[in-house]
N, C-alpha and C. Protein backbone atom coordinates (compact mmCIF):
# COMPACT_ATOMS: atom_id res chain seq x y z
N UNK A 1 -21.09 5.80 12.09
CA UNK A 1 -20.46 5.19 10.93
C UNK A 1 -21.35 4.04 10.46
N UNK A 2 -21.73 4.25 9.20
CA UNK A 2 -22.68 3.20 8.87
C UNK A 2 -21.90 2.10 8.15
N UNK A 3 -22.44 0.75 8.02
CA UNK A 3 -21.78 -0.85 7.50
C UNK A 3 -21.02 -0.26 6.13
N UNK A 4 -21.61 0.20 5.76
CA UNK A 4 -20.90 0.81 3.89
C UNK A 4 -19.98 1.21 4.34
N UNK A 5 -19.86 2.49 5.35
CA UNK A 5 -18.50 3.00 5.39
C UNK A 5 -17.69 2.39 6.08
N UNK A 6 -17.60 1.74 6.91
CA UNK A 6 -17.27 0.91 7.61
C UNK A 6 -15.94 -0.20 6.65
N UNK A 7 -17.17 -1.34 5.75
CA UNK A 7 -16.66 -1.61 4.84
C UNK A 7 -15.43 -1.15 3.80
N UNK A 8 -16.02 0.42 3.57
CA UNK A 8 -14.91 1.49 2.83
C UNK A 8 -13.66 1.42 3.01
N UNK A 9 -13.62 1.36 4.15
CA UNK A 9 -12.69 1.88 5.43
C UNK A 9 -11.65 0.39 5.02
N UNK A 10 -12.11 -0.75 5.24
CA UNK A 10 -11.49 -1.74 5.35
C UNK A 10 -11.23 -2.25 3.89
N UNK A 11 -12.02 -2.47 3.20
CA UNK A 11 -11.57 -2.32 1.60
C UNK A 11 -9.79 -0.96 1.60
N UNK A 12 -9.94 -0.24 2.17
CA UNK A 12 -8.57 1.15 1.58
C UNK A 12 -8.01 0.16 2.43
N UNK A 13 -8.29 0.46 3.20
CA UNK A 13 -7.07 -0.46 4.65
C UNK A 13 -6.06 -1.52 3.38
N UNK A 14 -6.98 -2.83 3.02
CA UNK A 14 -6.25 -3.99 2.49
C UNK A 14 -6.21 -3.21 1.43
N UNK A 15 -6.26 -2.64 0.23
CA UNK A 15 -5.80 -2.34 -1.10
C UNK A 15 -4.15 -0.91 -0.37
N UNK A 16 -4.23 -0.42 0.42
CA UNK A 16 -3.20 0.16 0.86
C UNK A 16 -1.60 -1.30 0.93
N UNK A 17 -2.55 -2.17 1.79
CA UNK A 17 -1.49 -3.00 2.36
C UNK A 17 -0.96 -3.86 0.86
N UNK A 18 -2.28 -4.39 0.07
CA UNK A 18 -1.76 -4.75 -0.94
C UNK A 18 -0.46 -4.15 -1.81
N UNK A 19 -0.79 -3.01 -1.85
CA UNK A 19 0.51 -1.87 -2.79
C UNK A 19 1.21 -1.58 -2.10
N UNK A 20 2.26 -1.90 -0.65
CA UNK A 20 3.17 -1.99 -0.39
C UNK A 20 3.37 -3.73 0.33
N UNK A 21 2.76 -4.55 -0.62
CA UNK A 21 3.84 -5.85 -0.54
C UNK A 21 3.80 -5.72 -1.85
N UNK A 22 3.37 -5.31 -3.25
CA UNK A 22 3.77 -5.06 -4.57
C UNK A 22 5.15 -4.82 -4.71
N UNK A 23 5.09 -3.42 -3.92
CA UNK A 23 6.27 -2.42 -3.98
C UNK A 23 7.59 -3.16 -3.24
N UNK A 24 7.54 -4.20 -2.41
CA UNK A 24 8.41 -4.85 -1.59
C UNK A 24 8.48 -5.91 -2.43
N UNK A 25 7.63 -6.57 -3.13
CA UNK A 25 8.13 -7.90 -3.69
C UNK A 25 8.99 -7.42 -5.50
N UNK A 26 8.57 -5.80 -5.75
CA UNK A 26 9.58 -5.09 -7.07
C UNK A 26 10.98 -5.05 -6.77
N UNK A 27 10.98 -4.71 -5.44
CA UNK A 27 12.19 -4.27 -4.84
C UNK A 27 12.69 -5.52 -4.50
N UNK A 28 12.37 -6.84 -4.28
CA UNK A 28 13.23 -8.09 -3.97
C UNK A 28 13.81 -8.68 -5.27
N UNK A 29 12.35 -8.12 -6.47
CA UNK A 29 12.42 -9.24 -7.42
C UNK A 29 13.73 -8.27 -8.37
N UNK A 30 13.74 -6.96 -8.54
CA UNK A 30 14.72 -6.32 -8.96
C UNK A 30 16.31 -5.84 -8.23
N UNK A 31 16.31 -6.54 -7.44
CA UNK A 31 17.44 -5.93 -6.28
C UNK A 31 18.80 -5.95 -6.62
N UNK A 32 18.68 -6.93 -8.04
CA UNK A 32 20.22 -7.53 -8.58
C UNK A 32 20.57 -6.63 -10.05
N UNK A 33 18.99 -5.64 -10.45
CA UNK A 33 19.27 -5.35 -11.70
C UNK A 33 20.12 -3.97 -11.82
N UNK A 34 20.57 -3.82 -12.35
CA UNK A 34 21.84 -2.97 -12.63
C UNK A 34 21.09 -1.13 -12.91
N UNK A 35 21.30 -0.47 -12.28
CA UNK A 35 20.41 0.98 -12.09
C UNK A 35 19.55 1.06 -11.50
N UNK A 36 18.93 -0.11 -11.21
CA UNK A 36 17.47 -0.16 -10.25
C UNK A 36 17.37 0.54 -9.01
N UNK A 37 16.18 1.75 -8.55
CA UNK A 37 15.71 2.18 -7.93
C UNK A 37 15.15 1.88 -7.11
N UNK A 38 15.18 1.41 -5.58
CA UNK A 38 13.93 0.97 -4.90
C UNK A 38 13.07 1.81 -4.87
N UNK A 39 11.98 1.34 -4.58
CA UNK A 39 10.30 2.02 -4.40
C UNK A 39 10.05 2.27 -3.10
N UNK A 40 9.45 3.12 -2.37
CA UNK A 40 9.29 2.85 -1.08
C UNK A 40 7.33 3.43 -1.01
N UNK A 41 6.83 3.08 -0.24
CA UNK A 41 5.03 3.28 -0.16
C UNK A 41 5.19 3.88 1.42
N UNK A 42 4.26 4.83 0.82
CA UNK A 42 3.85 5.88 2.11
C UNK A 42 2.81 6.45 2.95
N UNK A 43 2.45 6.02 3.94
CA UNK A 43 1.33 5.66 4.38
C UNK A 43 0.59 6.59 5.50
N UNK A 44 -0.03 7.37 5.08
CA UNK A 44 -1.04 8.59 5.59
C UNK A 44 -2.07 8.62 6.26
N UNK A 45 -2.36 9.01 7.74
CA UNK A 45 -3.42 9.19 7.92
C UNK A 45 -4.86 10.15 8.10
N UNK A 46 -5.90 9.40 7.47
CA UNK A 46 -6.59 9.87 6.78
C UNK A 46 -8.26 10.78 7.91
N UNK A 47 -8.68 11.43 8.59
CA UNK A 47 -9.63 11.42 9.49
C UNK A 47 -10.53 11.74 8.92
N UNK A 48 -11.61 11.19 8.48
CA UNK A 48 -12.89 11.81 8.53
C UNK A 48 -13.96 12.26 9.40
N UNK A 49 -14.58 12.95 9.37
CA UNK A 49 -15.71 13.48 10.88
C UNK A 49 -15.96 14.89 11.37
């Protein structure tokens, strides 16, 4: 595994984690609105090799 991919790897990692505290802070900030849907994020793993 070379530094780039490496990097790759950890760049998806945090942009994954980012879009489910999005999806958790929609769901706090809408929790009172009237029809609102929660969101839920789903998290896969991925193997390369």
């Amino acid at each position: 595994m070379t530094i780039s991919s490496s990097l790759a790897a950890s760049v998806s990692g945090l942009a994954a984690n980012a879009t489910k505290l999005a999806t958790i802070s929609d769901n706090i900030a809408n929790s009172s609105t009237p029809g609102f849907k929660r969101s839920v994020t789903e998290f896969t793993s991925l193997v390369v090799g």
